[in-house]
C-alpha atoms as a PDB file:
ATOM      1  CA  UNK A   1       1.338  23.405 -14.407  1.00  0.00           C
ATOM      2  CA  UNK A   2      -0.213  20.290 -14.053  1.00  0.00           C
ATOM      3  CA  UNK A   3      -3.271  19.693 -12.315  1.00  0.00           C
ATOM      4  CA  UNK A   4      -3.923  16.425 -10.003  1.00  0.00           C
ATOM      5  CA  UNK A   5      -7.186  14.749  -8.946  1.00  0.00           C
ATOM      6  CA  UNK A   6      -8.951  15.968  -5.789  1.00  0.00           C
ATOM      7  CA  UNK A   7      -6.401  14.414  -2.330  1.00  0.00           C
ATOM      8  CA  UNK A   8      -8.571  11.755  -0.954  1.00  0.00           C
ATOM      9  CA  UNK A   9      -9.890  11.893   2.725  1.00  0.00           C
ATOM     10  CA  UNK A  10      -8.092  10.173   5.065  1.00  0.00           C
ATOM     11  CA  UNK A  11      -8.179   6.761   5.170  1.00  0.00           C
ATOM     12  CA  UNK A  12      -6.297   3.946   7.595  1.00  0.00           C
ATOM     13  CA  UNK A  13      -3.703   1.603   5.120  1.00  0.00           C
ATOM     14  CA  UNK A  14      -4.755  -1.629   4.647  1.00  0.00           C
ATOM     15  CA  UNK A  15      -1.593  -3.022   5.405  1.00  0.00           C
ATOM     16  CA  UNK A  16       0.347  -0.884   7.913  1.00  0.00           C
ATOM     17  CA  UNK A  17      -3.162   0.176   9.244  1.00  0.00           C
ATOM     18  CA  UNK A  18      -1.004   3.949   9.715  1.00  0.00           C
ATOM     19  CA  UNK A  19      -4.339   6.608   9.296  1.00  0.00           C
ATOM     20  CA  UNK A  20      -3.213   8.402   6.046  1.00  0.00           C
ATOM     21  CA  UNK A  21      -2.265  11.194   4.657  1.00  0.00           C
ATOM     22  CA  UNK A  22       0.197  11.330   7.838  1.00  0.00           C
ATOM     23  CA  UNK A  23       1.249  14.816   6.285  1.00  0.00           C
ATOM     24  CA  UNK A  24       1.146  16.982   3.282  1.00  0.00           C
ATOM     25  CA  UNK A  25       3.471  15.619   0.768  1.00  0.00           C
ATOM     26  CA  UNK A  26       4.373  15.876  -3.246  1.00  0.00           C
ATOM     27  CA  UNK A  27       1.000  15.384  -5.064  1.00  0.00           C
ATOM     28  CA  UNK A  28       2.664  13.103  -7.433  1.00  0.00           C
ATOM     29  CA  UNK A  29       3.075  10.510  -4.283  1.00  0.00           C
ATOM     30  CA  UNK A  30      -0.145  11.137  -3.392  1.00  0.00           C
ATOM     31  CA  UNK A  31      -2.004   8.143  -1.584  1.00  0.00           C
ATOM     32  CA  UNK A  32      -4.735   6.143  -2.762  1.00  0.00           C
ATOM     33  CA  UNK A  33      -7.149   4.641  -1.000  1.00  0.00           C
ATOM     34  CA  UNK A  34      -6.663   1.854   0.187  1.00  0.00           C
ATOM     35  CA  UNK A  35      -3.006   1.609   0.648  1.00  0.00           C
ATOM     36  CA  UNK A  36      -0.676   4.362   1.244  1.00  0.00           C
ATOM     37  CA  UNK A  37       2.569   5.526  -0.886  1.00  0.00           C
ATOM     38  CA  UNK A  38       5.137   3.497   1.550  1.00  0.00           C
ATOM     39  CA  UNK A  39       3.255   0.056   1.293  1.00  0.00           C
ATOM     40  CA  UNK A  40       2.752   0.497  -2.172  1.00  0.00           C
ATOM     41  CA  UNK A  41       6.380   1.254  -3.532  1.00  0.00           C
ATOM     42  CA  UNK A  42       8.486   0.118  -0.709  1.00  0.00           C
ATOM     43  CA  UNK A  43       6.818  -2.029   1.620  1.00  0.00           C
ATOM     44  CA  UNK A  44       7.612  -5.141  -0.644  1.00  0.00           C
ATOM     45  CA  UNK A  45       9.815  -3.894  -3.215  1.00  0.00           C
ATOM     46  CA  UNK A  46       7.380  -5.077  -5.819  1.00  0.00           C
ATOM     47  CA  UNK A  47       8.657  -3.744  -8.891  1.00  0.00           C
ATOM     48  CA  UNK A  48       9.969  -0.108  -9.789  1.00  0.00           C
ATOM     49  CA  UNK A  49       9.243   2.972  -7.786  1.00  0.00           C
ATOM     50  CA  UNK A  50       6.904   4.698 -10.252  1.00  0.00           C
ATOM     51  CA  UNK A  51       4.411   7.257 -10.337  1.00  0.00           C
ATOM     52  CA  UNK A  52       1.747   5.973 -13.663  1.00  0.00           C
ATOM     53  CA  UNK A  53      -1.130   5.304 -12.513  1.00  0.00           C
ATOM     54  CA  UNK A  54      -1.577   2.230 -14.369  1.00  0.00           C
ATOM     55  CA  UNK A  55       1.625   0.572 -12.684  1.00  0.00           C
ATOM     56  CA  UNK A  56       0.503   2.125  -9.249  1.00  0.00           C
ATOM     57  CA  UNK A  57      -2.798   0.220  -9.660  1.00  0.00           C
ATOM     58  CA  UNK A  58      -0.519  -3.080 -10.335  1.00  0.00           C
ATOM     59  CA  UNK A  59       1.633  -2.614  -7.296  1.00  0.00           C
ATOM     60  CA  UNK A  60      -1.421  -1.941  -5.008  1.00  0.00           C
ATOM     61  CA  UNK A  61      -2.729  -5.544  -5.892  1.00  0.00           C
ATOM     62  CA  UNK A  62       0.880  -6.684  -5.883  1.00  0.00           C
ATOM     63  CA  UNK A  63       1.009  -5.288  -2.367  1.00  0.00           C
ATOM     64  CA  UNK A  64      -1.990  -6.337  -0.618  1.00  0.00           C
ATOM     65  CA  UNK A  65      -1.591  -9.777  -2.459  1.00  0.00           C
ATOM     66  CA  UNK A  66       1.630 -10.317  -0.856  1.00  0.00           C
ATOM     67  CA  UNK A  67       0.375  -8.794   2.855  1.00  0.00           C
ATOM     68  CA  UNK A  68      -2.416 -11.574   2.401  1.00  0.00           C
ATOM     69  CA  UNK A  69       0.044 -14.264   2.101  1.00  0.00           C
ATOM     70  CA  UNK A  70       2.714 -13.195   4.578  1.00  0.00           C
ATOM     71  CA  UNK A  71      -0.263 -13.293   7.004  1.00  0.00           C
ATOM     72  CA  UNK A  72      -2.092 -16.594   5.914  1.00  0.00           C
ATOM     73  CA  UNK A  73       1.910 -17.716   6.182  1.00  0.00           C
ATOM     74  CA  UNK A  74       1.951 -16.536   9.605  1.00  0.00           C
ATOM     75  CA  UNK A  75      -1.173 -17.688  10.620  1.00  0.00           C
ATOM     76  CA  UNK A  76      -0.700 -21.470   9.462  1.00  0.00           C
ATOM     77  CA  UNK A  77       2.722 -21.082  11.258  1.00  0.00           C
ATOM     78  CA  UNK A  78       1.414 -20.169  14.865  1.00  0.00           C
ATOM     79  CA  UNK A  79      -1.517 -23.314  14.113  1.00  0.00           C
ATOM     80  CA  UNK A  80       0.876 -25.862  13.325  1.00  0.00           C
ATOM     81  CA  UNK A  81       3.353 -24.990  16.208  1.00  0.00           C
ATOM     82  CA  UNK A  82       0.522 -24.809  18.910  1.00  0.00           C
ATOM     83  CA  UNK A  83      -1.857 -26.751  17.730  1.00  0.00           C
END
């Protein structure tokens, strides 16, 4: 059997802003502060679905990284068009 760290206390996603855990789910898609499981391996497709904690890590940069960007993207957008 293994055994997984402690679940974290909830915490709101820095990217969907959703307050997290929603419910009580597999521990191996447990989330981690402070992004949950759907912005992390689907949100942006960034890579594999996987469940290492090393690549998890990755794809949490990779992920907030990219919701940086979309909204410096957006915000440079909405300045240029109205001035």
């Amino acid at each position: 059997m293994p055994i997984y760290p402690p679940r974290p206390d909830p915490f709101e996603c820095a990217i969907c802003g959703k307050q997290q855990p929603l419910q009580w789910c597999d521990m191996s898609q447990m989330d981690y502060p402070p992004i949950c499981w759907t912005c992390e391996q689907y949100g942006w497709r960034l890579g594999p679905v996987t469940r290492k904690p090393d690549m998890r890590l990755a794809k949490q940069i990779a992920a907030l990284s990219e919701a940086l960007s979309e909204e410096a993207s957006r915000k440079i957008y909405e300045e240029a068009r109205h001035g």
